[in-house]
Protein backbone atom coordinates (compact mmCIF):
# COMPACT_ATOMS: atom_id res chain seq x y z
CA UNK A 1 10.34 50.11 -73.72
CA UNK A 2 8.08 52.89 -72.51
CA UNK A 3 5.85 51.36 -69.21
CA UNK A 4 2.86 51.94 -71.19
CA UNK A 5 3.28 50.70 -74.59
CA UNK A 6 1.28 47.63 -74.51
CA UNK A 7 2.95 44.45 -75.31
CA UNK A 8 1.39 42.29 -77.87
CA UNK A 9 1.16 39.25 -75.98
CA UNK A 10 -1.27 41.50 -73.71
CA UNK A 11 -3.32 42.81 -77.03
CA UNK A 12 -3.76 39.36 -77.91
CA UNK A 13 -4.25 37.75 -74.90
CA UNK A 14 -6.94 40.19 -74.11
CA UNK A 15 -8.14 39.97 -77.40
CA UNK A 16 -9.24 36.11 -77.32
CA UNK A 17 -11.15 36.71 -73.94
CA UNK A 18 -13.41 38.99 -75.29
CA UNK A 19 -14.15 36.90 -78.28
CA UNK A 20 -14.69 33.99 -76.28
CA UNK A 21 -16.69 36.03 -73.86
CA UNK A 22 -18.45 37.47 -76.58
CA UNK A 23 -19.31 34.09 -78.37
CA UNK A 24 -19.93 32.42 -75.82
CA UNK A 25 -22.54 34.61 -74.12
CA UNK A 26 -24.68 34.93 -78.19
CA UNK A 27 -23.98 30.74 -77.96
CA UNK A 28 -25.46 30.33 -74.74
CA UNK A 29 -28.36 33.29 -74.52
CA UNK A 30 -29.66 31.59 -78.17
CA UNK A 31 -31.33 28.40 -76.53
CA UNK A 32 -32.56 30.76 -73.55
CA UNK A 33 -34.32 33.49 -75.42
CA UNK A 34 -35.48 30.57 -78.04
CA UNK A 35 -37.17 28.18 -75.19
CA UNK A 36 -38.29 31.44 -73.35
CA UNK A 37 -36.83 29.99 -69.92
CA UNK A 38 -33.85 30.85 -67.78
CA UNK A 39 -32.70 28.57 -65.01
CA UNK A 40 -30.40 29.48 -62.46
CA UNK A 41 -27.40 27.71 -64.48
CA UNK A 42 -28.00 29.61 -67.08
CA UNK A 43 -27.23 32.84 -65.04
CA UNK A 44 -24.13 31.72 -63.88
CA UNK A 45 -22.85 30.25 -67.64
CA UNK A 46 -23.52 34.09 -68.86
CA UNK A 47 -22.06 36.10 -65.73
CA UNK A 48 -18.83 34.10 -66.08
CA UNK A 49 -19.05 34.87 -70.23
CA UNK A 50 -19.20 38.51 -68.81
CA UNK A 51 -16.39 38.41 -66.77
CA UNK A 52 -14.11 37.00 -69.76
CA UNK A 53 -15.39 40.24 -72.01
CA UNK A 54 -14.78 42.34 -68.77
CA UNK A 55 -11.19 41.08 -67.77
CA UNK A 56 -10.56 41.22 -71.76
CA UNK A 57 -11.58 45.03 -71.65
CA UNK A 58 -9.87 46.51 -68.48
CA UNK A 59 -7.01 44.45 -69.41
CA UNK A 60 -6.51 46.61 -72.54
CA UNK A 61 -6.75 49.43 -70.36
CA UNK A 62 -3.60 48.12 -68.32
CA UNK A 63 -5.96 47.38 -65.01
CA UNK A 64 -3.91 44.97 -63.01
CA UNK A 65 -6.76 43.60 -61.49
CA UNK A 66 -8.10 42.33 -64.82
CA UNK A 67 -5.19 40.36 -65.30
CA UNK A 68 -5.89 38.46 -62.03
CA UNK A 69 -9.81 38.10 -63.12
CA UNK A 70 -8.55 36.90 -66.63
CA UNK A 71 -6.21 34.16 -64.22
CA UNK A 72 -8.71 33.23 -61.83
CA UNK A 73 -11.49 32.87 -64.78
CA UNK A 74 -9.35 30.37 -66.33
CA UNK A 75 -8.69 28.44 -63.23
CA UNK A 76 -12.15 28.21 -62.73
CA UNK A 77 -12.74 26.24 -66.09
CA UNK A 78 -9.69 23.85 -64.55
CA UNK A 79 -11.50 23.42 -61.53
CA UNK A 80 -14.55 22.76 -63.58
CA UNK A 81 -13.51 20.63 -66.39
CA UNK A 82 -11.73 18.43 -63.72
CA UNK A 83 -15.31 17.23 -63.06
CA UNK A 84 -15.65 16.28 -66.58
CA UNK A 85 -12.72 14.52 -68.14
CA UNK A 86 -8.39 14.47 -67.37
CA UNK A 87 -8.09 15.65 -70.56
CA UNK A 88 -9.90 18.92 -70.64
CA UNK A 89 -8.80 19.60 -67.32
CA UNK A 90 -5.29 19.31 -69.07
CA UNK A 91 -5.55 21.48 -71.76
CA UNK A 92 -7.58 24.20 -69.44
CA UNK A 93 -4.14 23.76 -67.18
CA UNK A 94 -1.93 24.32 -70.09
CA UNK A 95 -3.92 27.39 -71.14
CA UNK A 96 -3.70 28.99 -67.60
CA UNK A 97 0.03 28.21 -67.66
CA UNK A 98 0.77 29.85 -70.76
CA UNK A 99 -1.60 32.79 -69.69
CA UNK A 100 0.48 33.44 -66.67
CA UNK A 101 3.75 33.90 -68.19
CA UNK A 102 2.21 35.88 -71.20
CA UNK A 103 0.62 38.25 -68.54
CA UNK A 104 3.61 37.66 -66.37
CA UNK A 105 6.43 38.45 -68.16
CA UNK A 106 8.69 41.36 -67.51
CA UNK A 107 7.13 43.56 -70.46
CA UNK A 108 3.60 43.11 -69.24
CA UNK A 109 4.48 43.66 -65.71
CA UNK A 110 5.83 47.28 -66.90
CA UNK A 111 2.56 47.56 -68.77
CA UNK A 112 0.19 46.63 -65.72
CA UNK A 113 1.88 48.69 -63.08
CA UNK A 114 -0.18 51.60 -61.73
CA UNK A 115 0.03 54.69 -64.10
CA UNK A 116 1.71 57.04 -61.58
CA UNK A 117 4.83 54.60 -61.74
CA UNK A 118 4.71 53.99 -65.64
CA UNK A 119 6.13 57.14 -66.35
CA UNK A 120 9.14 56.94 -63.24
C-alpha cells in the first residue's frame, strides 16, 4: 500500500462524522432560529456539531490531529451520556472503541503520518 492511499475504514469513518455533524447542527439550529432565542447551551450543542464536520473534513485530508479531535469528540459524548443512562454511556463506549482501532490500525496509521514521510 502506498502511505497515502486512504483506507476505507478512514473514508467512512470520516464520512459518518460529517453527516452527523451536519444533521445534527440543521436538527438543533431549527428550534433556535424558529423560537428566535439562543441560550448559552445552545452554543455549545452547535460548536461540538462543528467540530464532528471539522474532524470529519481534515480527517479526509489525512490531518493526524483530526483523528484525535474525531477520538476526543466521541469521548466527550461518553463522558456525557454517563450522566444520562448506563446504557448510552455503553454504546457511546463501544463506538469510541471501534473508532480507535478503525483509525488505529496499521493502514490508517500509514495514511495519517505527516506527508514528508508518506512517500519514504
Amino acid at each position: 500500500m502506498s502511505g497515502n492511499k486512504r483506507p476505507l475504514s478512514v473514508t467512512l469513518l470520516a464520512c459518518l462524522y460529517i453527516a452527523v455533524g451536519s444533521i445534527g447542527f440543521a436538527f438543533h439550529l431549527h428550534p433556535i432560529l424558529a423560537k428566535h432565542a439562543f441560550h448559552s447551551d445552545d452554543l455549545l450543542v452547535e460548536l461540538l456539531e462543528t467540530v464532528a464536520i471539522v474532524s470529519g473534513v481534515w480527517m479526509l485530508q489525512g490531518e493526524n490531529w483530526a483523528r484525535w479531535l474525531a477520538l476526543a469528540w466521541m469521548a466527550f459524548h461518553v463522558a456525557f451520556s454517563s450522566f444520562d443512562s448506563i446504557q448510552r454511556a455503553a454504546t457511546h463506549a463501544l463506538l469510541l472503541v471501534l473508532f480507535a482501532y478503525l483509525l488505529f490500525r496499521p493502514k490508517a496509521r500509514a495514511y495519517f503520518q505527516p506527508r514528508d514521510m508518506r512517500s519514504a
